[in-house]
N, C-alpha and C. Protein backbone atom coordinates (compact mmCIF):
# COMPACT_ATOMS: atom_id res chain seq x y z
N UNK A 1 11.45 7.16 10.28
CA UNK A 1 10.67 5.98 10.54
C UNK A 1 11.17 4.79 9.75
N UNK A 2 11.76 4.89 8.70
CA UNK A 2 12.12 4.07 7.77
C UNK A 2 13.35 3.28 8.06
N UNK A 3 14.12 4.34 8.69
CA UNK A 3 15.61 3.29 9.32
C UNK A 3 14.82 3.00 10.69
N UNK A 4 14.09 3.28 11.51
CA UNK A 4 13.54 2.83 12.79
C UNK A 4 13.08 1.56 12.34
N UNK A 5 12.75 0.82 11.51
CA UNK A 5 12.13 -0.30 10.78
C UNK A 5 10.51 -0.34 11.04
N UNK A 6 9.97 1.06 11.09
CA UNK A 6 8.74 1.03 11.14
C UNK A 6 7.38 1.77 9.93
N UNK A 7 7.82 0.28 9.67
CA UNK A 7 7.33 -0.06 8.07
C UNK A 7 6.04 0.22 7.84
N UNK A 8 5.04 -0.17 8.63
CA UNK A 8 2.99 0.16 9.07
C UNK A 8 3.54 1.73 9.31
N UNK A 9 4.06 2.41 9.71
CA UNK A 9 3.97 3.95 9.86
C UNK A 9 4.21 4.74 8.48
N UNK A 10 5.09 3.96 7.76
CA UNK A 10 5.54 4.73 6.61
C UNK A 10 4.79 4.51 5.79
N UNK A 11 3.74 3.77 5.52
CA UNK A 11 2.84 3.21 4.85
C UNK A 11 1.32 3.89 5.09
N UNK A 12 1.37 4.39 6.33
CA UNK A 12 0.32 5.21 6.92
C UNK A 12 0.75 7.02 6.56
N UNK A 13 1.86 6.83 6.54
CA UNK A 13 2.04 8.47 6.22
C UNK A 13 2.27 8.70 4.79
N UNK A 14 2.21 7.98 3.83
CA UNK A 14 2.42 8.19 2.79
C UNK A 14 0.81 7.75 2.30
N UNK A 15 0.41 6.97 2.94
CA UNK A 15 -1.13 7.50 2.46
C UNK A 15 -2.31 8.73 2.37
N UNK A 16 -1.74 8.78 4.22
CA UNK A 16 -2.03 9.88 4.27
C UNK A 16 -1.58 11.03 3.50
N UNK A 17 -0.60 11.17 3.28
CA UNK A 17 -0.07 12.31 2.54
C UNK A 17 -0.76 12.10 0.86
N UNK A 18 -1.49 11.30 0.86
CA UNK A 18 -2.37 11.13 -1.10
C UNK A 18 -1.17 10.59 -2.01
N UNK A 19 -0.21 9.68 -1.24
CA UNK A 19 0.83 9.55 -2.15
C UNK A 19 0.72 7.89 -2.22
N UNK A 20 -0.57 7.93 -2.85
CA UNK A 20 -1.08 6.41 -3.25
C UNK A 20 -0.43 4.96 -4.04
N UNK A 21 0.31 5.44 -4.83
CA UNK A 21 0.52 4.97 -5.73
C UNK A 21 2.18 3.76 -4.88
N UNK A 22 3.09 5.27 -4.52
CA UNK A 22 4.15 5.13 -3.61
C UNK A 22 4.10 4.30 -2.60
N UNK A 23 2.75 4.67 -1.62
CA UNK A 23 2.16 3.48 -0.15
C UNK A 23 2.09 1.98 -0.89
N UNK A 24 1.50 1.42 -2.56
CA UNK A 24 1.17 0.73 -2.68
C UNK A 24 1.89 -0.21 -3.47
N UNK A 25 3.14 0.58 -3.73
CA UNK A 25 4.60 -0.08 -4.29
C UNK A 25 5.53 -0.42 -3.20
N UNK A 26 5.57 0.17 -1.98
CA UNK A 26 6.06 0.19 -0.83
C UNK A 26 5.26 -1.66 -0.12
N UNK A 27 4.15 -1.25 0.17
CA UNK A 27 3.62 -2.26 0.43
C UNK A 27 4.06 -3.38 -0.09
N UNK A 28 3.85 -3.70 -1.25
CA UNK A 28 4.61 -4.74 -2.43
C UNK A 28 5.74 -5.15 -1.69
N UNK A 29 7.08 -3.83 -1.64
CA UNK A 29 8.07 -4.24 -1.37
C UNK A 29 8.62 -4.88 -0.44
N UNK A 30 7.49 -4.15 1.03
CA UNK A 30 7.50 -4.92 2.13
C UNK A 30 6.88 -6.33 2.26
N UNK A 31 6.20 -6.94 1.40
CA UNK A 31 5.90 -8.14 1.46
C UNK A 31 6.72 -8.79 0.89
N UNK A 32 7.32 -8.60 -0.27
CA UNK A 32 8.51 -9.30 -1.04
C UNK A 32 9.45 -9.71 -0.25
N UNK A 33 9.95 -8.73 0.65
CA UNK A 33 11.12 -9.22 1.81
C UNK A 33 10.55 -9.80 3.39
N UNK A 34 8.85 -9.93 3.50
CA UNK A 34 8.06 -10.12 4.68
C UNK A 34 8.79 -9.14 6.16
N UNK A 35 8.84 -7.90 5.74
CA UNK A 35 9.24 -7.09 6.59
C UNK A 35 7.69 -6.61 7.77
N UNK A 36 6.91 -6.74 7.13
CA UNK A 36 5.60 -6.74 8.00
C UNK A 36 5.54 -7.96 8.77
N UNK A 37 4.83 -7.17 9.77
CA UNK A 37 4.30 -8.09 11.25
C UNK A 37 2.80 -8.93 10.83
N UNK A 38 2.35 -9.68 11.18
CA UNK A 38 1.50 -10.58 10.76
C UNK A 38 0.64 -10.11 11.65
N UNK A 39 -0.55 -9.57 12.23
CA UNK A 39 -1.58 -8.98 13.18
C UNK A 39 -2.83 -7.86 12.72
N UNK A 40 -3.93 -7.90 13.02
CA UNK A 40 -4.88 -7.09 12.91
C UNK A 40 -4.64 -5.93 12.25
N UNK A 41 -3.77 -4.84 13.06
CA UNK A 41 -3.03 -3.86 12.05
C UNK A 41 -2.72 -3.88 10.54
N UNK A 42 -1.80 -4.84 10.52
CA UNK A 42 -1.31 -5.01 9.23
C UNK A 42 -2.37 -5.49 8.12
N UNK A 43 -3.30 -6.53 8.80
CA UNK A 43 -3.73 -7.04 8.08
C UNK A 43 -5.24 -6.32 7.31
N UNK A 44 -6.05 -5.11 7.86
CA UNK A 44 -6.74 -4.65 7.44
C UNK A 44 -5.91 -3.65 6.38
N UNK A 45 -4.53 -3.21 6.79
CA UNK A 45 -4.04 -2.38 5.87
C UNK A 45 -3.80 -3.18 4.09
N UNK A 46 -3.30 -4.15 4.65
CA UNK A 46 -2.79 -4.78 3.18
C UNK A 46 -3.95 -5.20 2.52
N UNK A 47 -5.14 -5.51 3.29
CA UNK A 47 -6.80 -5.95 2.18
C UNK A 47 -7.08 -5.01 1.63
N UNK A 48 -6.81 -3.61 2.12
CA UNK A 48 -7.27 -2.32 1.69
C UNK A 48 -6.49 -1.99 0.43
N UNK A 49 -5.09 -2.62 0.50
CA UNK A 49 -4.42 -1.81 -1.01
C UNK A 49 -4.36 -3.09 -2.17
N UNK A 50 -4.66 -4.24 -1.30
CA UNK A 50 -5.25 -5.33 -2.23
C UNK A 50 -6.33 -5.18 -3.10
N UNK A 51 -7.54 -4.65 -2.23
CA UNK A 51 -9.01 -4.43 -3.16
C UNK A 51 -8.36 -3.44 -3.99
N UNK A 52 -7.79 -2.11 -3.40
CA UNK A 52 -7.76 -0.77 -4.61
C UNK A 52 -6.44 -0.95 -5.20
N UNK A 53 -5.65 -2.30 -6.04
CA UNK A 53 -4.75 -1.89 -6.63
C UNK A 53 -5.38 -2.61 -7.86
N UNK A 54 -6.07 -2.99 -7.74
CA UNK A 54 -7.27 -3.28 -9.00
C UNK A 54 -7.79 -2.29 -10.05
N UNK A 55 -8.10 -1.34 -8.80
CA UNK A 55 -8.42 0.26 -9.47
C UNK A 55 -7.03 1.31 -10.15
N UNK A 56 -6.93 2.11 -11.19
CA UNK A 56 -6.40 2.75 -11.35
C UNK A 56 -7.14 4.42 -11.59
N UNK A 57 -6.79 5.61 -11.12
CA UNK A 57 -6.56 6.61 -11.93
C UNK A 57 -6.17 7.02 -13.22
N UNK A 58 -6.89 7.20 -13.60
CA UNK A 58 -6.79 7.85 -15.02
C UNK A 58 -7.38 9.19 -15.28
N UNK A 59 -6.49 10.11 -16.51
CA UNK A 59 -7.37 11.67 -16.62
C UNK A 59 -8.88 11.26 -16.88
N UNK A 60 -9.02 10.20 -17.26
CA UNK A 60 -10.64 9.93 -17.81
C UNK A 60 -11.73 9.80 -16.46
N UNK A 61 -10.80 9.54 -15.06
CA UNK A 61 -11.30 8.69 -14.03
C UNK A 61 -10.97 7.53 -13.64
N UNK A 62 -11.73 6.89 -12.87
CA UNK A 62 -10.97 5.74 -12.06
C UNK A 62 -11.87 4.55 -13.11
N UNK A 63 -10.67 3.45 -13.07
CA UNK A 63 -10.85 2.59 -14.35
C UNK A 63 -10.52 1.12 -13.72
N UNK A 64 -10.74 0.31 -13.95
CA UNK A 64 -10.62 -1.11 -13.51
C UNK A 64 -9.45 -1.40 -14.42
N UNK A 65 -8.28 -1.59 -13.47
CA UNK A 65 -6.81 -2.05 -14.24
C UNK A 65 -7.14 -3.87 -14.25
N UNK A 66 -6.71 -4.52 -15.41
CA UNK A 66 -7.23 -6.05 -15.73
C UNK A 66 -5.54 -6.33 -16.15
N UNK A 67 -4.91 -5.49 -15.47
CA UNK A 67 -3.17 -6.14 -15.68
C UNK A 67 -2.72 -6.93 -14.35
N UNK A 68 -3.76 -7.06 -13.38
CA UNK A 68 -3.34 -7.66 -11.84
C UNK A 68 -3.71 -9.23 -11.75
């Protein structure tokens, strides 16, 4: 999917797969170079890792990261 240039899929399967962290560095990267499509799709995806990259994991639990 990744050489297919289908960037919203790889972003969807790596979420799915709980590989959170990866979908939300990915994301980043795809905006850095504006490899995303501008439309409904995209755009509920990227509010979604917008609100939770605020949040972090921690062994303690989930913690409000104040480095964003």
């Amino acid at each position: 999917m990744l050489s297919l240039g289908q960037f919203v899929k790889v972003i969807e399967m790596l979420y799915s797969m709980r590989h959170f962290d990866q979908a939300a560095l990915f994301v980043e990267a795809c905006q850095e170079f504006k490899l995303l499509p501008t439309n409904d799709e995209t755009s509920i995806l990227l509010s979604y890792f917008h609100c939770t990259e605020q949040w972090k994991i921690s062994p303690k639990g989930l913690i409000l990261n104040l480095d964003h």
